[in-house]
PDB file of N, CA and C in Angstrom:
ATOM      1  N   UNK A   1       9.707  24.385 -19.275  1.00  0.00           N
ATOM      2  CA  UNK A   1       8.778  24.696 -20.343  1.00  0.00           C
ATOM      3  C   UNK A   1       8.788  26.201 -20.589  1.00  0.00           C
ATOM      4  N   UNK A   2       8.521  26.486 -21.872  1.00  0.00           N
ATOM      5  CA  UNK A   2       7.791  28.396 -21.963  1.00  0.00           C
ATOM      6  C   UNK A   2       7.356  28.686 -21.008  1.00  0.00           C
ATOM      7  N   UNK A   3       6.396  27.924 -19.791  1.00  0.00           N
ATOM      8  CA  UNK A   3       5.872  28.834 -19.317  1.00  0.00           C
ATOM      9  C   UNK A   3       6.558  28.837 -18.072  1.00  0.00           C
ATOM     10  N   UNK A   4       8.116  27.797 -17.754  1.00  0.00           N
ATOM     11  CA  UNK A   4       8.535  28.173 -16.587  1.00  0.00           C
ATOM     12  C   UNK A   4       8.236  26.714 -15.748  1.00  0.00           C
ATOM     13  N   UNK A   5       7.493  25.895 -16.210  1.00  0.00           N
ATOM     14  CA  UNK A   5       7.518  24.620 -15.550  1.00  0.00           C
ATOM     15  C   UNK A   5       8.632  23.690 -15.728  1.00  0.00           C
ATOM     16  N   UNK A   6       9.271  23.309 -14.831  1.00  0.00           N
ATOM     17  CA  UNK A   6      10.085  22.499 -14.105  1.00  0.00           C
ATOM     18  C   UNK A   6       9.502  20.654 -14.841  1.00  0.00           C
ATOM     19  N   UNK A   7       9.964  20.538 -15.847  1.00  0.00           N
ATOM     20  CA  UNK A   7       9.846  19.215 -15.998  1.00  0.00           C
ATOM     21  C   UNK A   7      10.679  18.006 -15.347  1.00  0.00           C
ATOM     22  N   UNK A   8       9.867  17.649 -14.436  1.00  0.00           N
ATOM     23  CA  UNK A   8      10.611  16.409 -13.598  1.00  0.00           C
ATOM     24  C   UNK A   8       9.782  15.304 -13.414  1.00  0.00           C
ATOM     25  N   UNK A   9      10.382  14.424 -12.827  1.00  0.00           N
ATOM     26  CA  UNK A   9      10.141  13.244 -12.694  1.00  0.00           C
ATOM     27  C   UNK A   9       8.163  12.716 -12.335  1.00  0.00           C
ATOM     28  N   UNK A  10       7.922  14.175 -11.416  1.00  0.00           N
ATOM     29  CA  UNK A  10       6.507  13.587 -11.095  1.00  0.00           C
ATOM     30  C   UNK A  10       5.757  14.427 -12.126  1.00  0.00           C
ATOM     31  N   UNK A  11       6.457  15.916 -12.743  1.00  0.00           N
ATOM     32  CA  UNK A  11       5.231  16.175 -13.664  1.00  0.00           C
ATOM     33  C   UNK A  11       5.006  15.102 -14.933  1.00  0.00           C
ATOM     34  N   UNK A  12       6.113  14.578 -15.395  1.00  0.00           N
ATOM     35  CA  UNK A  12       6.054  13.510 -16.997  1.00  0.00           C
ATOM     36  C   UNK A  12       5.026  12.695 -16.316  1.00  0.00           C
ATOM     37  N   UNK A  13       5.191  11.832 -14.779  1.00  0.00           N
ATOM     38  CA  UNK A  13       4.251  10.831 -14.983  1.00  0.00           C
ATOM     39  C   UNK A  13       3.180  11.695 -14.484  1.00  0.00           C
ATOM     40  N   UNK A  14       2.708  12.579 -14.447  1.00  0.00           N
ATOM     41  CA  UNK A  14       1.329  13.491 -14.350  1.00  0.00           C
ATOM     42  C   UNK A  14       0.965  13.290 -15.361  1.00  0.00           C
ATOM     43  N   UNK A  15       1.512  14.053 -16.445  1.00  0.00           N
ATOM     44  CA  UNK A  15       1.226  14.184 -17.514  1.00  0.00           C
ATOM     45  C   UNK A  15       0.896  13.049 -18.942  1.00  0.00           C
ATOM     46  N   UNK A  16       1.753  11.903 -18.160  1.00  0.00           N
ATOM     47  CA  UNK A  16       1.468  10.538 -19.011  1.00  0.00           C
ATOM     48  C   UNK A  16       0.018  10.088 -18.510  1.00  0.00           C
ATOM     49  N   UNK A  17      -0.288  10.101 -17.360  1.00  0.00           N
ATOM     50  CA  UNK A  17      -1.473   9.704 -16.579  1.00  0.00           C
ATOM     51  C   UNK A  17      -2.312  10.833 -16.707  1.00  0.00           C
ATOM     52  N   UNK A  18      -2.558  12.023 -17.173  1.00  0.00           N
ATOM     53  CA  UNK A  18      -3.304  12.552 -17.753  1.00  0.00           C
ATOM     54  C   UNK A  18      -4.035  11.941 -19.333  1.00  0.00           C
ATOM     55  N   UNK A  19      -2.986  11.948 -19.864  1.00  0.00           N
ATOM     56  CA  UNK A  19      -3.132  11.535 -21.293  1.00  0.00           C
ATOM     57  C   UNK A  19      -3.413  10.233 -21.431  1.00  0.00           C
ATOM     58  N   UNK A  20      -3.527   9.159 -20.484  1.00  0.00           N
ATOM     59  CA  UNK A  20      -3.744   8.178 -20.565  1.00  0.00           C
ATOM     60  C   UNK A  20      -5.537   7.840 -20.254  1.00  0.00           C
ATOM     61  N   UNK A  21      -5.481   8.883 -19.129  1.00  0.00           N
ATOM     62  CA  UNK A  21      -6.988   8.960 -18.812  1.00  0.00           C
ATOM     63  C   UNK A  21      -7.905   9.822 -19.810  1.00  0.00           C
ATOM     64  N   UNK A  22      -7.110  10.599 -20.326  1.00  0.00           N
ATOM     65  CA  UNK A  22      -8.019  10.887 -21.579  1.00  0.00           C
ATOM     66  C   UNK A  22      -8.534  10.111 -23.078  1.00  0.00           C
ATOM     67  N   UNK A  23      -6.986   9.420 -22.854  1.00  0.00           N
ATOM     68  CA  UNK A  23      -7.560   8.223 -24.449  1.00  0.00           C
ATOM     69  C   UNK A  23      -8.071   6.990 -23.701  1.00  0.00           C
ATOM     70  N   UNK A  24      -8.336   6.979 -22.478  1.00  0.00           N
ATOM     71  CA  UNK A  24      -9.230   6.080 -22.074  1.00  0.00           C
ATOM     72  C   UNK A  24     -10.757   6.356 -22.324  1.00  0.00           C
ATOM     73  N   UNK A  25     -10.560   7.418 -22.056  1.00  0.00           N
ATOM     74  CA  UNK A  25     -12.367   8.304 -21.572  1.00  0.00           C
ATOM     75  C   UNK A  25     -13.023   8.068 -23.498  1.00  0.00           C
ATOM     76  N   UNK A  26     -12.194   8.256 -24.074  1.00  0.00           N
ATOM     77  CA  UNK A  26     -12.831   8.147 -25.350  1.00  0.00           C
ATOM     78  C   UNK A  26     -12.833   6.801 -26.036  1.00  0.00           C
ATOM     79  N   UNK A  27     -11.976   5.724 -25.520  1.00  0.00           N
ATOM     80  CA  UNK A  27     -12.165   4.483 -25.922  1.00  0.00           C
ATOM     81  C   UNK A  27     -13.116   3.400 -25.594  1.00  0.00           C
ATOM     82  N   UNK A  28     -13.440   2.415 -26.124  1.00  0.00           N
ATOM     83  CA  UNK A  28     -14.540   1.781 -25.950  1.00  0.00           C
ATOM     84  C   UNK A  28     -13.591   0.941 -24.593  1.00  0.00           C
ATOM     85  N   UNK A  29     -14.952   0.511 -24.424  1.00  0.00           N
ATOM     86  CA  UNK A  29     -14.587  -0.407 -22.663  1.00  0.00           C
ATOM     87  C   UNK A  29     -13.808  -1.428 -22.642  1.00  0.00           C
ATOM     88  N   UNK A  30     -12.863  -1.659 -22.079  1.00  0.00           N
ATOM     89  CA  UNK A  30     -11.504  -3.210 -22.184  1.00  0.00           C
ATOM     90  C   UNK A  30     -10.508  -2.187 -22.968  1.00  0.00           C
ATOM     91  N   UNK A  31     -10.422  -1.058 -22.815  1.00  0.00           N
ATOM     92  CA  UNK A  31      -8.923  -0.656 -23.580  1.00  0.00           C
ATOM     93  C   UNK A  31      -8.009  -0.995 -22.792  1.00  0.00           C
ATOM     94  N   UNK A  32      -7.061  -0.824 -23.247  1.00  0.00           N
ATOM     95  CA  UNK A  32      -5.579  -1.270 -22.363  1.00  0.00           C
ATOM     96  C   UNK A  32      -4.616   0.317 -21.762  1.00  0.00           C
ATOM     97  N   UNK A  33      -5.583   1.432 -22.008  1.00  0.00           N
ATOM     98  CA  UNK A  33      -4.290   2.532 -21.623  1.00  0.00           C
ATOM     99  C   UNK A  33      -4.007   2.638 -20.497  1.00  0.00           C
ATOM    100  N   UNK A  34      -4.831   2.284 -19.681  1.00  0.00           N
ATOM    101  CA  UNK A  34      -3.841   2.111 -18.087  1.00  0.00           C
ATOM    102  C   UNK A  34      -2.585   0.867 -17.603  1.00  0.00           C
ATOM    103  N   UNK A  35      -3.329  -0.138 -18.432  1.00  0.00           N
ATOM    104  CA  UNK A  35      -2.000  -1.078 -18.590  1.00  0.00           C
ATOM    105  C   UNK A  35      -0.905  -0.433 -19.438  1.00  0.00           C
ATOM    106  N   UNK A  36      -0.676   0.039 -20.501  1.00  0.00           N
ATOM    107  CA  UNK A  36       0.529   0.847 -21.300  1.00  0.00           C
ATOM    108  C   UNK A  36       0.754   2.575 -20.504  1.00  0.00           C
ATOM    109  N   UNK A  37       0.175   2.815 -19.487  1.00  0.00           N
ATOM    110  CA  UNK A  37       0.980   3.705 -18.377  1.00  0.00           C
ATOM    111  C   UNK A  37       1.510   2.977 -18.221  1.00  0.00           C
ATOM    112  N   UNK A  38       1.385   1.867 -17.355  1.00  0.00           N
ATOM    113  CA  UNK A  38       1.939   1.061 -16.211  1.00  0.00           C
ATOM    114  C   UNK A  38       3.760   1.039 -17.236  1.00  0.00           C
ATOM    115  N   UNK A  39       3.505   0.284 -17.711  1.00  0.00           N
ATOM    116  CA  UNK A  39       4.723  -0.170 -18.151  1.00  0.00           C
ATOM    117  C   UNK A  39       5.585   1.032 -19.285  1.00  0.00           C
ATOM    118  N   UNK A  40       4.797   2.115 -19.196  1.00  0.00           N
ATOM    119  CA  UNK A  40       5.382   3.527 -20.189  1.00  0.00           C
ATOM    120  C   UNK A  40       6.002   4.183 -19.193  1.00  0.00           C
ATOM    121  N   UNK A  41       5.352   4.123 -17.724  1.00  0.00           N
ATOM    122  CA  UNK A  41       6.077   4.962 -17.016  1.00  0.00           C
ATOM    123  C   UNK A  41       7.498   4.902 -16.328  1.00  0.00           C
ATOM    124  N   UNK A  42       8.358   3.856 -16.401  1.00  0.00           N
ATOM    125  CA  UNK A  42       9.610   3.384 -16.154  1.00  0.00           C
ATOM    126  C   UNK A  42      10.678   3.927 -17.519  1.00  0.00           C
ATOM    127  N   UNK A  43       9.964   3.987 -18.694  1.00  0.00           N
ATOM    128  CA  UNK A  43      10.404   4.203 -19.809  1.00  0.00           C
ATOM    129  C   UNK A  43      10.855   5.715 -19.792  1.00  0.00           C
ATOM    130  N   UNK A  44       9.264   6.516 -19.412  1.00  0.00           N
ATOM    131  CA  UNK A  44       9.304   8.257 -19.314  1.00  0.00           C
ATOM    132  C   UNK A  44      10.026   8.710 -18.336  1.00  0.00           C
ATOM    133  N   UNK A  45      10.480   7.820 -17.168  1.00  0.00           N
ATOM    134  CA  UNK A  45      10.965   8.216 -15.795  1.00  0.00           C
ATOM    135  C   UNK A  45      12.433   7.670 -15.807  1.00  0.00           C
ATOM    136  N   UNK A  46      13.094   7.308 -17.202  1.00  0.00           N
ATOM    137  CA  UNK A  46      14.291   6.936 -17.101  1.00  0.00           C
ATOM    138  C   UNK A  46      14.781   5.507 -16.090  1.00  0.00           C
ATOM    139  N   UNK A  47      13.888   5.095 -15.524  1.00  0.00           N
ATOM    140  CA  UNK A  47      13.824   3.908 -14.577  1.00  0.00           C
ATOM    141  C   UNK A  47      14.006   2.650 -15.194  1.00  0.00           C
ATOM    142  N   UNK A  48      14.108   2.901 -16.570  1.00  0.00           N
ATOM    143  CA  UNK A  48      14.208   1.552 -17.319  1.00  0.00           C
ATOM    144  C   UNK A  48      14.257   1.623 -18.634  1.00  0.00           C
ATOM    145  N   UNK A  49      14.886   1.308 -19.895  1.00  0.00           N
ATOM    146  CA  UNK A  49      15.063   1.505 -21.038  1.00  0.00           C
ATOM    147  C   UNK A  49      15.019   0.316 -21.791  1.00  0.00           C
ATOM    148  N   UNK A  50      13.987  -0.413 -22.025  1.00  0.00           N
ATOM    149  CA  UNK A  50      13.744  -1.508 -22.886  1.00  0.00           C
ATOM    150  C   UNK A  50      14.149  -1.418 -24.365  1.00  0.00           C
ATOM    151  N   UNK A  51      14.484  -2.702 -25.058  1.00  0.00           N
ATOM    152  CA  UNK A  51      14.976  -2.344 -26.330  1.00  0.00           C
ATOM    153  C   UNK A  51      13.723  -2.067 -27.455  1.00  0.00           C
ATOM    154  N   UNK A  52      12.528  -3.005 -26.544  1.00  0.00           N
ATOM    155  CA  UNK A  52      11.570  -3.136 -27.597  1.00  0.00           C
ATOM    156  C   UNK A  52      10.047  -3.103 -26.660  1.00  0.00           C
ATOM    157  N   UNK A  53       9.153  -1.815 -26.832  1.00  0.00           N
ATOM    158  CA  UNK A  53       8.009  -2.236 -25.710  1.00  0.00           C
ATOM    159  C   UNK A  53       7.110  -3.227 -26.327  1.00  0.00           C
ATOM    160  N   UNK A  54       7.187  -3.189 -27.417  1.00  0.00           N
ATOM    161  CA  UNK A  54       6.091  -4.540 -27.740  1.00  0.00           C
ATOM    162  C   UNK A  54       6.933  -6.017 -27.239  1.00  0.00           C
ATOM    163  N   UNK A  55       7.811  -6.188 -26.921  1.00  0.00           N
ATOM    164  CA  UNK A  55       8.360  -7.464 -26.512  1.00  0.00           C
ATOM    165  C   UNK A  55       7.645  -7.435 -25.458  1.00  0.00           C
ATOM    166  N   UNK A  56       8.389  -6.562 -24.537  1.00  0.00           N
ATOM    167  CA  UNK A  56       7.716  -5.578 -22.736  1.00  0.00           C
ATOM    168  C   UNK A  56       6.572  -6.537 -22.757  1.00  0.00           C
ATOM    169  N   UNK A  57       5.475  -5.453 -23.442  1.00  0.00           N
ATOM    170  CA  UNK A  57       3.744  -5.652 -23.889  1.00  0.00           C
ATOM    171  C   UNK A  57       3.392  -7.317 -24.125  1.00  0.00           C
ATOM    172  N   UNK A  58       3.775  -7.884 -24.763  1.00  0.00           N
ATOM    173  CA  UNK A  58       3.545  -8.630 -25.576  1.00  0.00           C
ATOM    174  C   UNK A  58       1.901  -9.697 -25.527  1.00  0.00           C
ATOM    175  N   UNK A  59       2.742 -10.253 -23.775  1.00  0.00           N
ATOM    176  CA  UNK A  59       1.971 -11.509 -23.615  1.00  0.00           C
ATOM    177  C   UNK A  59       0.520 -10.364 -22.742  1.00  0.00           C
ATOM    178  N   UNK A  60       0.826  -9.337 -22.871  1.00  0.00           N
ATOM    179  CA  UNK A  60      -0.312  -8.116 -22.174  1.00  0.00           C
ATOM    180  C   UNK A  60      -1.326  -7.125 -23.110  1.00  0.00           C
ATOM    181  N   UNK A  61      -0.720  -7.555 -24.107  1.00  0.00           N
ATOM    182  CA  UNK A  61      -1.525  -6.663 -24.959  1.00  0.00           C
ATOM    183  C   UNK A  61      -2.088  -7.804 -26.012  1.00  0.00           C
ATOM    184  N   UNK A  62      -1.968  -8.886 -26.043  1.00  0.00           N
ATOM    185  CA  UNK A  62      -2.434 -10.007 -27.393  1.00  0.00           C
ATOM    186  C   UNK A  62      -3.722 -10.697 -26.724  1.00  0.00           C
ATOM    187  N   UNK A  63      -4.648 -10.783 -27.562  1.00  0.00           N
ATOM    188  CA  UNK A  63      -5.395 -11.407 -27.374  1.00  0.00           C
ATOM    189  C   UNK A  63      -5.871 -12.740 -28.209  1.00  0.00           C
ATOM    190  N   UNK A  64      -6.208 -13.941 -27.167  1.00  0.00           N
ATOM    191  CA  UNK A  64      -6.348 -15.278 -27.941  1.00  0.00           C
ATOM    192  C   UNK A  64      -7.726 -15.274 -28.268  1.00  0.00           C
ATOM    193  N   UNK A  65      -8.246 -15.504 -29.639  1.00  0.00           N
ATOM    194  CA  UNK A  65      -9.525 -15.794 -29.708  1.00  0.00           C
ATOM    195  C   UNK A  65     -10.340 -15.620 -31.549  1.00  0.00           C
ATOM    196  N   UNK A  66     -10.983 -15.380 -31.535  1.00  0.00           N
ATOM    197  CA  UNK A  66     -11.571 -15.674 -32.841  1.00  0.00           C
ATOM    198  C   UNK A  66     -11.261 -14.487 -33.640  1.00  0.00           C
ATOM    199  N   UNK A  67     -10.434 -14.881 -34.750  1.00  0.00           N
ATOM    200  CA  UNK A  67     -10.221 -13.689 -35.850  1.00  0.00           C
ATOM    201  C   UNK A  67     -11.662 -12.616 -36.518  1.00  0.00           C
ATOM    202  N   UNK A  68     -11.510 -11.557 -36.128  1.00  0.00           N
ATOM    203  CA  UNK A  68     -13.031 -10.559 -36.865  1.00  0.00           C
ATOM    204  C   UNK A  68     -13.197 -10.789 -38.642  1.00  0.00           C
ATOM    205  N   UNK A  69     -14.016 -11.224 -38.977  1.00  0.00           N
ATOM    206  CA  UNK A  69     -13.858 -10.928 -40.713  1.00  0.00           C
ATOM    207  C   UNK A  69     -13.612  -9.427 -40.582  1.00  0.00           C
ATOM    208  N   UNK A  70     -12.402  -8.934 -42.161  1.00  0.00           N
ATOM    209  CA  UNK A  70     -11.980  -8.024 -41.907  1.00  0.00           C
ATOM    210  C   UNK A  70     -13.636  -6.695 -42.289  1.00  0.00           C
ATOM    211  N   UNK A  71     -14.653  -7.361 -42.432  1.00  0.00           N
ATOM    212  CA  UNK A  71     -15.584  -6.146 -42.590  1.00  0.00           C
ATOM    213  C   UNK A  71     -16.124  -5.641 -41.211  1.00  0.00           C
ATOM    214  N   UNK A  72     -15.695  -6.340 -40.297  1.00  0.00           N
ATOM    215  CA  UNK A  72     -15.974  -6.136 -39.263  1.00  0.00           C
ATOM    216  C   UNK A  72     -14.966  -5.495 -37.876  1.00  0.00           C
ATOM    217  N   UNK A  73     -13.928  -4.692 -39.252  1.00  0.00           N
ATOM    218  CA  UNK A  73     -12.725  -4.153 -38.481  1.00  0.00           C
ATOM    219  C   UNK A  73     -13.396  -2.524 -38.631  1.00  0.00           C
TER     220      UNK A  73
END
C-alpha cells in the first residue's frame, strides 16, 4: 500500500472481516454478512475461484416464505 503495508493473505481477510462487521453493525438483525465472509474469503485468499457466487450463495442466501407487497419494500 502508500503507506508501506504488505498486503497478504491475513491482512485481505482482516480487512474483509472488518468490513463485514461494519455492514453488519448497521444492518437490521438476520443479515447475512458474516455468512458472505465465510464464503468471500476463499475467493479474496485465492483459495478458490468460483464461476458464479450467487450459484456458491444460493440455497444460503434465499429465503422461502411470503412475498412483501411491494409498498412494503
Amino acid at each position: 500500500t502508500s503507506e508501506g503495508k504488505t498486503v497478504d493473505k491475513q491482512y485481505a481477510l482482516k480487512l474483509l472481516h472488518d468490513q463485514a462487521e461494519e455492514l453488519a453493525s448497521k444492518a437490521p438483525e438476520g443479515n447475512k454478512f458474516s455468512l458472505a465472509e465465510k464464503y468471500f474469503a476463499t475467493q479474496v485468499t485465492g483459495e478458490a475461484y468460483d464461476e458464479f457466487l450467487t450459484s456458491l450463495l444460493y440455497d444460503e442466501i434465499t429465503t422461502v416464505g411470503t412475498a412483501a407487497p411491494a409498498s412494503k419494500l
